[in-house]
Protein backbone atom coordinates (compact mmCIF):
# COMPACT_ATOMS: atom_id res chain seq x y z
CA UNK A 1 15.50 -26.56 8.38
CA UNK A 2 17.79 -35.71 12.49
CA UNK A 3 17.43 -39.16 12.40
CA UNK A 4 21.25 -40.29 12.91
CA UNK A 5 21.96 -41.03 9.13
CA UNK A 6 25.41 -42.44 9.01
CA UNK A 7 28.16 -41.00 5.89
CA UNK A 8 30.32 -43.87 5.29
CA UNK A 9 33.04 -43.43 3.44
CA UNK A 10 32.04 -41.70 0.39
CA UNK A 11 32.60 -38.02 2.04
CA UNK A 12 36.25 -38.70 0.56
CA UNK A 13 35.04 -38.79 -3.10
CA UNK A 14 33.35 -35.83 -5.03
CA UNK A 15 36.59 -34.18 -5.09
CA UNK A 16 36.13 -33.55 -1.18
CA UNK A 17 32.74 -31.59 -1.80
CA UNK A 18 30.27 -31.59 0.64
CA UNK A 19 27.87 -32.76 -1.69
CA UNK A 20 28.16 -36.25 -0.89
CA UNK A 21 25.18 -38.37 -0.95
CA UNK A 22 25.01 -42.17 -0.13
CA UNK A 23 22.74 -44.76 -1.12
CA UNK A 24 21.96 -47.59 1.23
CA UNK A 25 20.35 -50.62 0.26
CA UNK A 26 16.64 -51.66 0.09
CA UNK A 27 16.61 -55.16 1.32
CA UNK A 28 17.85 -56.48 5.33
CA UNK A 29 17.33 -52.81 6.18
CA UNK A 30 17.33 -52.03 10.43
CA UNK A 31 15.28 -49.55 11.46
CA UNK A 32 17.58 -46.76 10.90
CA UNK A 33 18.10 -48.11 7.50
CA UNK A 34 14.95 -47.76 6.19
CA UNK A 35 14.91 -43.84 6.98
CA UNK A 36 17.78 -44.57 5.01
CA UNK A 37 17.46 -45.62 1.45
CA UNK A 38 15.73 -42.70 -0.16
CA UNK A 39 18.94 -40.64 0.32
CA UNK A 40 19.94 -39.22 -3.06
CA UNK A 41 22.45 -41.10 -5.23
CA UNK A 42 25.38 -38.56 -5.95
CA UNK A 43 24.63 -37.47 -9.87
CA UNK A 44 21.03 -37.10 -9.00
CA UNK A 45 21.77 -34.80 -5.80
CA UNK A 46 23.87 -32.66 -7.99
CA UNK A 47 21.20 -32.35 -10.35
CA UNK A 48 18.23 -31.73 -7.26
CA UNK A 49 20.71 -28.79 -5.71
CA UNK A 50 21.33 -27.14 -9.18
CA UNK A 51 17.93 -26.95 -9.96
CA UNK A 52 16.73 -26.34 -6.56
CA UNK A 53 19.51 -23.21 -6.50
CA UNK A 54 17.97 -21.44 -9.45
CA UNK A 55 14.37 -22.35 -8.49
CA UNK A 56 15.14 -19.92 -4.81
CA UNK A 57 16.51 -17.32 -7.09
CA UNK A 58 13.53 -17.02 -9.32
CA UNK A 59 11.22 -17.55 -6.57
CA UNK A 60 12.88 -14.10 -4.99
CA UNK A 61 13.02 -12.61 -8.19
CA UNK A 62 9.09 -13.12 -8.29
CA UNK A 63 8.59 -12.35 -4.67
CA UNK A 64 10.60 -8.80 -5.33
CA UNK A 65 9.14 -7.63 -8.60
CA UNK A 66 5.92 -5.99 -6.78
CA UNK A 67 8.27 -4.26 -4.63
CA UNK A 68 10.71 -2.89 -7.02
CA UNK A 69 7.58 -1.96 -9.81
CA UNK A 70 5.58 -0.67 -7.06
CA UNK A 71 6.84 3.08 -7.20
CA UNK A 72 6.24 2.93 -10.87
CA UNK A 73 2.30 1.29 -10.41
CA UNK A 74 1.61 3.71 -8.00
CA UNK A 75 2.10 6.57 -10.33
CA UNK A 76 0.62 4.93 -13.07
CA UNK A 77 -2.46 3.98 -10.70
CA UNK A 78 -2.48 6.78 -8.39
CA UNK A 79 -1.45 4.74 -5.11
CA UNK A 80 -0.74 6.31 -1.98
CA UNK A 81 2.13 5.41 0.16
CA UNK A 82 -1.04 3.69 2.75
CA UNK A 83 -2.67 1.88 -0.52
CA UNK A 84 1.53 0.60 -1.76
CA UNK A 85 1.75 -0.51 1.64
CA UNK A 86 -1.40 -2.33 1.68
CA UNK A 87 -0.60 -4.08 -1.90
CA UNK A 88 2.72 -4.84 -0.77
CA UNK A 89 1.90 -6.47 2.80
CA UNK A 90 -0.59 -8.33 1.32
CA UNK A 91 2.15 -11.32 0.45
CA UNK A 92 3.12 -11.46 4.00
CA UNK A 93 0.03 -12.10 5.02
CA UNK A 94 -0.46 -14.95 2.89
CA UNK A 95 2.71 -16.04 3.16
CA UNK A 96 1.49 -17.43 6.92
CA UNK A 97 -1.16 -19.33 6.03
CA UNK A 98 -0.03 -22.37 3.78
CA UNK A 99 3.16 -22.56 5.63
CA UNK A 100 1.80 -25.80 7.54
CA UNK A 101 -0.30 -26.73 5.05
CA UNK A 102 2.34 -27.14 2.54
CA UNK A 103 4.76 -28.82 5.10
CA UNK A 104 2.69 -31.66 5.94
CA UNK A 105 1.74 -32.28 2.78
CA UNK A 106 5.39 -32.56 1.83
CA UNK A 107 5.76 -34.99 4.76
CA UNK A 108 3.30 -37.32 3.08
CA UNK A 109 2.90 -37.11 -0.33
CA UNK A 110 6.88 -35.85 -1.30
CA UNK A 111 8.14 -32.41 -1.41
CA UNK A 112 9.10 -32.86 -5.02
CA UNK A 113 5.26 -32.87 -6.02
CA UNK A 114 4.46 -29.87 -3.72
CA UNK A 115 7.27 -27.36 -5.13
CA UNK A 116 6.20 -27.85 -8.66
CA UNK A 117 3.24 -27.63 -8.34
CA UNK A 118 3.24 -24.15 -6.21
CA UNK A 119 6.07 -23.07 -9.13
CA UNK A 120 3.56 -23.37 -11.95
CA UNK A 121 1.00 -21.42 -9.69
CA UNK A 122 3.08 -18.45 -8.54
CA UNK A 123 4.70 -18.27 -11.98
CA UNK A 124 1.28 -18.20 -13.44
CA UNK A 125 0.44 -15.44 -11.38
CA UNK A 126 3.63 -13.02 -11.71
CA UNK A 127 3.19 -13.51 -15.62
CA UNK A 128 -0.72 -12.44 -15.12
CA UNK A 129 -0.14 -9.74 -13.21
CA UNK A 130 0.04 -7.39 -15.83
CA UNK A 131 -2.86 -8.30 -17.51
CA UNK A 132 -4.75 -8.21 -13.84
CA UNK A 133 -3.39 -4.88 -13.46
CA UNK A 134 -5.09 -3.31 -16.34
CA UNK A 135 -8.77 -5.67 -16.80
CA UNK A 136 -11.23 -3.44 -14.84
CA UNK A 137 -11.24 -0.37 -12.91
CA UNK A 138 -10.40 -1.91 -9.45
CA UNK A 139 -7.04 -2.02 -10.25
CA UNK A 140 -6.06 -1.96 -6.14
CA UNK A 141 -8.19 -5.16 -5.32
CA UNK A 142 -6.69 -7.07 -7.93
CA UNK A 143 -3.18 -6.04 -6.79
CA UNK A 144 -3.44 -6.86 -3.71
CA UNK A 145 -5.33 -9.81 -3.96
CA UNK A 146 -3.00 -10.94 -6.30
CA UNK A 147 0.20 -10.24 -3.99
CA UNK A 148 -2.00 -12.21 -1.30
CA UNK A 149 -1.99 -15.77 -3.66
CA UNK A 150 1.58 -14.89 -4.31
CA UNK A 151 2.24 -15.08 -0.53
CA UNK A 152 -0.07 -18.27 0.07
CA UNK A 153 1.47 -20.30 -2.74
CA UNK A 154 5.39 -19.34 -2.16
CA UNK A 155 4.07 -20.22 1.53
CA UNK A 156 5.09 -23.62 0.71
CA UNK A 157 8.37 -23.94 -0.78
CA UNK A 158 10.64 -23.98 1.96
CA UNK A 159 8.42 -25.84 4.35
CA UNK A 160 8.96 -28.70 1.38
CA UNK A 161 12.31 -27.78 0.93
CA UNK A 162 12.86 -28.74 4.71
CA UNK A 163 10.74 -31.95 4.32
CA UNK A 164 12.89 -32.78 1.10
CA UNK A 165 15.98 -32.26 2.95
CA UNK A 166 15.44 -34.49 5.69
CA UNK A 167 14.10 -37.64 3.40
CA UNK A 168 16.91 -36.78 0.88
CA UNK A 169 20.02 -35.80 2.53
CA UNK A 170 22.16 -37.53 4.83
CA UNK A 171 22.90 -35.19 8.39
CA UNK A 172 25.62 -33.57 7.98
CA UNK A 173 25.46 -32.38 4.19
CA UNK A 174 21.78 -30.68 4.98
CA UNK A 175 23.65 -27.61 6.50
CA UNK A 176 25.33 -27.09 3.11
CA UNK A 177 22.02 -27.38 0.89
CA UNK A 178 19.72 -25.62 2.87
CA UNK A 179 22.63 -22.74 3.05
CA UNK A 180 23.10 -23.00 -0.81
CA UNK A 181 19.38 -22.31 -1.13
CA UNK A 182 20.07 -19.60 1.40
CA UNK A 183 22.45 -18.30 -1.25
CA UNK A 184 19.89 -18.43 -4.43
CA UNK A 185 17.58 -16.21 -2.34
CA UNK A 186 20.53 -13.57 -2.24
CA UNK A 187 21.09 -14.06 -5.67
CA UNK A 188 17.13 -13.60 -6.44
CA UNK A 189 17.10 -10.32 -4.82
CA UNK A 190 20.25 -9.35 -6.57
CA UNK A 191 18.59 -10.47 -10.32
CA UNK A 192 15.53 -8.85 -9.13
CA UNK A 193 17.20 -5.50 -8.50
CA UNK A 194 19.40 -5.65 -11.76
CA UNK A 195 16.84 -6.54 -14.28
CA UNK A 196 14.54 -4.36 -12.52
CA UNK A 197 16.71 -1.31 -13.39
CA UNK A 198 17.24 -2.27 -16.99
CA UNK A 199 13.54 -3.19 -17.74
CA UNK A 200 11.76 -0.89 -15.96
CA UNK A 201 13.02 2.49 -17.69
CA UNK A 202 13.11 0.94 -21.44
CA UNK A 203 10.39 -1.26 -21.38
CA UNK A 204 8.11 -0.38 -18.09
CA UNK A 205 7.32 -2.31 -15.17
CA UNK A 206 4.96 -4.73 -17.38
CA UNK A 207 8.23 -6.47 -18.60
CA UNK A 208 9.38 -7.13 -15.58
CA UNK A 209 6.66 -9.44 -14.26
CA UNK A 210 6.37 -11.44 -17.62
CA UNK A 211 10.15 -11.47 -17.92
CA UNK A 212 10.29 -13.48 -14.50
CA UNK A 213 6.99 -15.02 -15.18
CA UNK A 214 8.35 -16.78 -18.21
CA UNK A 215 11.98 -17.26 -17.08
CA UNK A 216 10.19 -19.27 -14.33
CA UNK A 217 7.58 -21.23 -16.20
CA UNK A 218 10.94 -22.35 -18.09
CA UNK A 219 12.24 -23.49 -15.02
CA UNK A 220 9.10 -25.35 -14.07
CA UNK A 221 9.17 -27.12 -17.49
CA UNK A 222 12.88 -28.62 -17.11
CA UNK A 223 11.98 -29.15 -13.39
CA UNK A 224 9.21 -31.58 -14.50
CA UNK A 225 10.94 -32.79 -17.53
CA UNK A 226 14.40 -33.77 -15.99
CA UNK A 227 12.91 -34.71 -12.04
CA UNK A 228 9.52 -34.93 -11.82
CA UNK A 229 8.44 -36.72 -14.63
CA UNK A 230 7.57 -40.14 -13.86
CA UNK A 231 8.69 -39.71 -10.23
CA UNK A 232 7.09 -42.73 -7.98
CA UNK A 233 6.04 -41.58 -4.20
CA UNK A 234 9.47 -42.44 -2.13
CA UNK A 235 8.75 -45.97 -0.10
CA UNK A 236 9.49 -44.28 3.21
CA UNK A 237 6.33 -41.69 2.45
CA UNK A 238 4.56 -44.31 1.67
CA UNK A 239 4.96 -46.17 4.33
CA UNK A 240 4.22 -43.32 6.14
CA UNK A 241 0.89 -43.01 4.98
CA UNK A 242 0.33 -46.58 5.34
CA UNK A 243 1.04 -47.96 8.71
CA UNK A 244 -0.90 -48.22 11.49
CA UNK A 245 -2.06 -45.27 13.82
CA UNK A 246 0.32 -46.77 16.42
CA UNK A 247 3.51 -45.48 14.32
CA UNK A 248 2.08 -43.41 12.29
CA UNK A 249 3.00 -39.51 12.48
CA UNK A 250 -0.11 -37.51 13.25
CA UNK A 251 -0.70 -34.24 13.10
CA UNK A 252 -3.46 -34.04 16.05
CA UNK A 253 -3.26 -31.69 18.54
CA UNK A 254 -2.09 -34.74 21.38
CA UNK A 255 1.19 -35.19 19.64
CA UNK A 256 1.61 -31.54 18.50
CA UNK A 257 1.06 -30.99 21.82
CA UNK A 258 3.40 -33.49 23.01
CA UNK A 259 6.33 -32.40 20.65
CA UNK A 260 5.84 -28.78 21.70
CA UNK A 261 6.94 -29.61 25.54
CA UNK A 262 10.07 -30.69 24.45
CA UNK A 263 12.45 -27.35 25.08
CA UNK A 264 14.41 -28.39 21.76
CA UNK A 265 11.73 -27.85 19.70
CA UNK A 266 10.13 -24.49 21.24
CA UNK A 267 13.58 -23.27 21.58
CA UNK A 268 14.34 -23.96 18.04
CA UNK A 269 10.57 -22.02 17.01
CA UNK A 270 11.50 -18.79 19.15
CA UNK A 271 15.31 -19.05 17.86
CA UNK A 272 13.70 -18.97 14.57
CA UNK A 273 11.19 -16.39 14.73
CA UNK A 274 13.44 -13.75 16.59
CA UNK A 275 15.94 -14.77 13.13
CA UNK A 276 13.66 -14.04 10.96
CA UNK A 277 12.05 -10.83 12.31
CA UNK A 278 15.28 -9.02 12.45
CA UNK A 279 15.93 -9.80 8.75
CA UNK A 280 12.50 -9.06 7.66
CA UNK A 281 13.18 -5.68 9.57
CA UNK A 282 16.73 -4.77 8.08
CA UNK A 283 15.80 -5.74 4.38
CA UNK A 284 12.53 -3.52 5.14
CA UNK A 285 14.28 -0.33 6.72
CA UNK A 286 17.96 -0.28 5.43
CA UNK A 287 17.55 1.38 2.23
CA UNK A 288 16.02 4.05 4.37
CA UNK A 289 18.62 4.25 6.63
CA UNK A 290 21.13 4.64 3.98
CA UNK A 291 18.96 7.26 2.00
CA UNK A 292 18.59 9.53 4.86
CA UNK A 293 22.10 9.18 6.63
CA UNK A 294 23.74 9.43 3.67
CA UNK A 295 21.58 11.14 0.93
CA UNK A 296 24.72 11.68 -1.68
CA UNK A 297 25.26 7.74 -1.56
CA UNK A 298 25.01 5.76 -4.56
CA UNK A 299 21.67 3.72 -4.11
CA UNK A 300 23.79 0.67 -6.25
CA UNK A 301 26.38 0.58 -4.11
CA UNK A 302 24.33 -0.03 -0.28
CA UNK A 303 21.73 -2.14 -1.99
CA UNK A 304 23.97 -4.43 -4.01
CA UNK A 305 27.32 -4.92 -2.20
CA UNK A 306 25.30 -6.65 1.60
CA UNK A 307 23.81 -8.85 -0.56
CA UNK A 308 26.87 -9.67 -3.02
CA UNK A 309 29.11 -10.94 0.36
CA UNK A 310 25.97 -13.02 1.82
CA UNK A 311 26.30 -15.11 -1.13
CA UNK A 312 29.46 -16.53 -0.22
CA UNK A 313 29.03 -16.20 3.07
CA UNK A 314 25.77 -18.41 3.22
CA UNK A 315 27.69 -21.37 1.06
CA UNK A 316 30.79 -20.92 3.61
CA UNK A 317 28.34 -21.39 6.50
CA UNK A 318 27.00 -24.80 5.36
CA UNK A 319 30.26 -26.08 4.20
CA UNK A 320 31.94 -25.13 7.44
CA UNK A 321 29.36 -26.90 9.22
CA UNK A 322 29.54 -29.78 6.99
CA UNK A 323 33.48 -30.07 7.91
CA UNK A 324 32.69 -29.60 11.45
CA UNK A 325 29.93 -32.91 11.59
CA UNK A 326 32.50 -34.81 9.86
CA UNK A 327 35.20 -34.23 11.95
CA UNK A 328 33.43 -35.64 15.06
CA UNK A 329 31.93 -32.66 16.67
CA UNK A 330 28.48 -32.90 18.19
CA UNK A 331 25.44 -31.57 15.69
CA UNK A 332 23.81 -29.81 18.70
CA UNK A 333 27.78 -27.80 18.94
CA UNK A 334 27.64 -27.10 15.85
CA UNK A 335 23.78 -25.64 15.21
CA UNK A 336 24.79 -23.26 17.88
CA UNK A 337 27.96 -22.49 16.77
CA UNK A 338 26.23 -21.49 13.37
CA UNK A 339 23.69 -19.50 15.39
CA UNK A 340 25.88 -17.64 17.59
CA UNK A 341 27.33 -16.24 14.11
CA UNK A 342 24.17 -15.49 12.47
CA UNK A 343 22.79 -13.84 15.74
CA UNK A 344 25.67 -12.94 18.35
CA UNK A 345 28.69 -11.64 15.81
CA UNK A 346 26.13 -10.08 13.34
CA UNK A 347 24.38 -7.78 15.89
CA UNK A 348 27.75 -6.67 17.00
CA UNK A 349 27.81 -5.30 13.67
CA UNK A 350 24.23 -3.98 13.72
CA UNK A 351 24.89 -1.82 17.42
CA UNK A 352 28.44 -0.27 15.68
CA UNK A 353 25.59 1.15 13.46
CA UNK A 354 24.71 3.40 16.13
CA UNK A 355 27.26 5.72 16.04
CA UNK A 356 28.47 8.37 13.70
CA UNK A 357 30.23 6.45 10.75
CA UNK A 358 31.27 7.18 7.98
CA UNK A 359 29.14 5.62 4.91
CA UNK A 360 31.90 3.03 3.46
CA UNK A 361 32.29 1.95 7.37
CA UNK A 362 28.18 1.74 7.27
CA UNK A 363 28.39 -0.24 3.90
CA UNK A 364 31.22 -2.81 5.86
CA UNK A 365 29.46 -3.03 9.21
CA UNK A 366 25.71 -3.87 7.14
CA UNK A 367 27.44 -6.15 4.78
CA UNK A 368 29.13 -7.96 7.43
CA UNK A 369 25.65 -8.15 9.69
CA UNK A 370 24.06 -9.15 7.00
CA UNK A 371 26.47 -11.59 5.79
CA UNK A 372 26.69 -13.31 9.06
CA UNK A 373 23.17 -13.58 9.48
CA UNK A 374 22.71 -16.33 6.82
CA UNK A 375 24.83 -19.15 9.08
CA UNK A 376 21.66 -19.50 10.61
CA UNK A 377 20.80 -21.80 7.60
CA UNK A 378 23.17 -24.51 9.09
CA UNK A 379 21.35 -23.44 13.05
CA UNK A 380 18.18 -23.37 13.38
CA UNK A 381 17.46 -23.25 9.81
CA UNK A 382 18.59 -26.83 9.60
CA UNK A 383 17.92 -28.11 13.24
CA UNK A 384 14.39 -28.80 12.69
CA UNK A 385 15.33 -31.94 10.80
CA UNK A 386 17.96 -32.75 13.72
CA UNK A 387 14.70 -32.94 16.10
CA UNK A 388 11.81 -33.59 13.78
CA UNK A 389 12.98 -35.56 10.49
CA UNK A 390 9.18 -37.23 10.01
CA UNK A 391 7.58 -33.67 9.84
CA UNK A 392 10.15 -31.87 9.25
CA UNK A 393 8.34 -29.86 6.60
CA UNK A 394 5.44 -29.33 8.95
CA UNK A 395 7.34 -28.10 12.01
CA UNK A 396 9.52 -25.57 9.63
CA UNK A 397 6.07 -24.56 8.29
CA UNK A 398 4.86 -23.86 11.61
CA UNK A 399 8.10 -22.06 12.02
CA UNK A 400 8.32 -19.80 9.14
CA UNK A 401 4.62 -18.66 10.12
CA UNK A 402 5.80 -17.37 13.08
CA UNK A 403 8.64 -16.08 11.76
CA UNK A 404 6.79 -13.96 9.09
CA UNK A 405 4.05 -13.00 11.33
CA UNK A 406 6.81 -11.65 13.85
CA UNK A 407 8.60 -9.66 11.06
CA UNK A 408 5.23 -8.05 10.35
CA UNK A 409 4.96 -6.59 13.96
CA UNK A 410 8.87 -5.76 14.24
CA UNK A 411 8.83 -3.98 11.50
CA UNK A 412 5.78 -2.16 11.78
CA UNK A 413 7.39 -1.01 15.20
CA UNK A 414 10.43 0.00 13.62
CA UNK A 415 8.92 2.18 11.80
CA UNK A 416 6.94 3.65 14.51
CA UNK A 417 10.18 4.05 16.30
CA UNK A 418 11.88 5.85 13.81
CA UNK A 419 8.56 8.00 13.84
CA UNK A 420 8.72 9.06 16.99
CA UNK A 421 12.45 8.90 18.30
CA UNK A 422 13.91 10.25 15.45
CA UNK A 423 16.80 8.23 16.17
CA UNK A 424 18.05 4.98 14.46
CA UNK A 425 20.00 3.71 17.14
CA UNK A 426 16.50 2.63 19.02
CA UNK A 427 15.90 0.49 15.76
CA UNK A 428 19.63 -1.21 15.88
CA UNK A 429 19.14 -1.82 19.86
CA UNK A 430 15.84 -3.31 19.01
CA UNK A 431 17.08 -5.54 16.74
CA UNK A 432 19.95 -6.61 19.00
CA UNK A 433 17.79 -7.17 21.99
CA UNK A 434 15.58 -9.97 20.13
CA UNK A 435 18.79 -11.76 18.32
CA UNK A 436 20.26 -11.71 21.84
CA UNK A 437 17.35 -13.46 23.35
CA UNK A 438 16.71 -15.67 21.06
CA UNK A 439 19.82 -16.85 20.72
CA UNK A 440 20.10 -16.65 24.71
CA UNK A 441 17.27 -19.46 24.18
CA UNK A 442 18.73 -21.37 21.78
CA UNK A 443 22.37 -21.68 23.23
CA UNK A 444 20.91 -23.22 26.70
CA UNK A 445 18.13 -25.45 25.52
CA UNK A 446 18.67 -26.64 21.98
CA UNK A 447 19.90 -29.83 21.05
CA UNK A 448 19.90 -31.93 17.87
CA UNK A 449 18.64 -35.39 19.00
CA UNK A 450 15.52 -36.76 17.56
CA UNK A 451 12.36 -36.04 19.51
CA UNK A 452 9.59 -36.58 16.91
CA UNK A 453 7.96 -40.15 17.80
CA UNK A 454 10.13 -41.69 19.90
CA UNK A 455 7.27 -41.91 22.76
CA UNK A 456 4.83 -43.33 20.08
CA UNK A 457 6.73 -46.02 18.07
């Protein structure tokens, strides 16, 4: 999750925080100005990333409350393991469809509009499902229907988030924000797991969808109250949707077609799905692995601490990348840098897995994996707005898509391995082989210069 936005001077203010934002101004703009003066003024950005920050960590607290209830709905609804699986992959599944969607309409119409409005319907939805849960006799349908809006209408949050990033943040502070929001989603799981242990034994798994449900509504409220409200469509989007076809961004299959020959940008898509699958797969299958290698291990300790250091570890990638951009190295450097982190140094991690360890050594080398696996937020997380600022949200859509529908299939032949082999080390070398080819990919033909309409201007 660019156009060559210049930082001035004003990186030395904000008590040297990478949170700097410049504003440029709206009259005798060039070109490159114009992209220009919708950048965020430096109280406002501080205000967008706050809010932004706790709006990812609710959004994973809603996206993880089927998950962590699900053991207690299945005994109260007499699930089987196939019909929990069912309910539970039904998010993924929507999850790819409005990943496009919800980028391009970011592109045109402001990803400010798009995220609230998919907050108030996902938060609508977690505080309903309760009540959905326990209307009728087809209890199952309703679940998993209701896991399958989930997945359509959190489909477009960080597609918009990309799009926002790339009309609101100058180049080399977008490593930094999309890695903070990198962090919330850490922190969501975290919350998710924590309340989930208090509520579910005193109250029962009810409270813990209307407990998110209304935290988040809350959210959406001061969201709309303290940003949204009175909000005008920026002047670049609008002059986006109003100038000729000529120099207008399209989204017809010509110019998709066009964009997608450029090695960049299909570099940057694999990069990103092989990313994503191997997460999908370790947040799926590690509380297995620890359960079975080491059955006597405290279930708070494996499933807290990972997550606990990739906090941290996310910000530290974004503000190292930051300080690199700044300092004069080349973005393209640095987005592979990031990636040979998140993919390279974290899957040396993953293969030490392999062999007999001891569990605290297991705890380090997952912690560490995962850690390292969130500087891809300042890689290819960020790189799509290095190559395609003017759809941004629609190429990261496209992206995530991929990514979600190739974490559906690695997974699913995880588990099959595991099935059969009997043997986690064919799951670690799995996971290795696609991080090392899609990094492999990344390192020779990604770049960060801007590719998006410079053959149609």
């Amino acid at each position: 999750m660019a156009d060559k936005h210049t930082s001035g001077d004003g990186s030395e203010d904000f008590n040297g925080s990478p949170l700097v934002v410049e504003v440029y101004p709206a009259n005798g703009l060039t070109e490159e100005g114009k992209e220009d003066q919708n950048l965020w003024p430096r109280p406002l950005a501080r205000k967008w990333i706050l809010m932004l920050f706790i709006g990812t960590c609710l959004l994973y607290c809603s996206r993880m409350a089927m998950p962590i209830c699900a053991v207690s709905m299945a005994t109260s609804f007499h699930w089987s393991k196939i019909d929990s699986g069912l309910v539970l992959g039904g998010f993924f599944w929507g999850y790819c469809f409005t990943q496009i969607l919800g980028g391009h309409a970011s592109d045109k119409v402001g990803g400010e509009r798009v995220l609230f409005i998919s907050t108030v319907s996902w938060t609508l939805i977690t505080a309903g499902t309760p009540l959905l849960a326990h209307l009728g006799s087809h209890t199952f349908a309703l679940m998993t229907i209701a896991r399958f809006l989930m997945g359509v209408l959190q489909g477009v949050f960080f597609p918009s988030l990309a799009s926002l990033c790339s009309q609101r943040v100058v180049e080399e502070e977008r490593g930094f924000l999309m890695s903070t929001m990198n962090s919330g989603s850490n922190l969501g799981i975290l919350l998710a797991g924590g309340l989930g242990s208090l509520l579910l034994d005193q109250y029962g798994w009810e409270s813990m969808f209307y407990s998110i449900g209304f935290l988040s509504g809350l959210w959406a409220l001061i969201f709309w109250l303290c940003l949204i409200k009175g909000l005008e469509v920026a002047p670049k989007q609008m002059e986006t949707m109003e100038t000729s076809n000529d120099t207008q961004w399209s989204l017809s299959r010509t110019l998709w077609l066009s964009l997608f020959k450029e090695p960049p940008v299909w570099a940057m898509v694999f990069s990103h799905m092989c990313s994503c699958s191997t997460f999908y797969t370790l947040l799926s299958w590690l509380p297995t692995y620890f359960k079975e290698s080491y059955p006597d291990a405290m279930g708070s300790v494996y499933n807290v601490i990972p997550w606990l250091v990739a906090i941290p570890s996310a910000l530290a990638g974004g503000y190292i990348s930051g300080v690199l951009i700044d300092q004069g190295y080349n973005v393209g450097l640095v987005r592979k840098i990031m990636q040979f982190f998140s993919m390279g140094a974290s899957s040396v991690f993953i293969m030490l897995l392999s062999g007999a360890v001891s569990f605290p050594s297991a705890v380090i080398f997952v912690s560490a994996a995962i850690g390292l696996s969130t500087f891809s937020s300042s890689g290819v997380g960020v790189n799509v707005q290095d190559l395609c600022p003017s759809c941004a949200g629609a190429i990261y859509g496209f992206m995530n898509m991929m990514g979600a529908f190739m974490g559906v299939v690695l997974v699913s032949v995880s588990g099959y391995l595991i099935e059969v082999t009997l043997s986690w080390t064919t799951v670690f070398s799995l996971i290795t082989l696609v991080n090392a080819t899609g990094l492999g990919i990344f390192l020779i033909f990604g770049e960060a210069r801007r590719v998006d309409l410079l053959d149609y201007k």
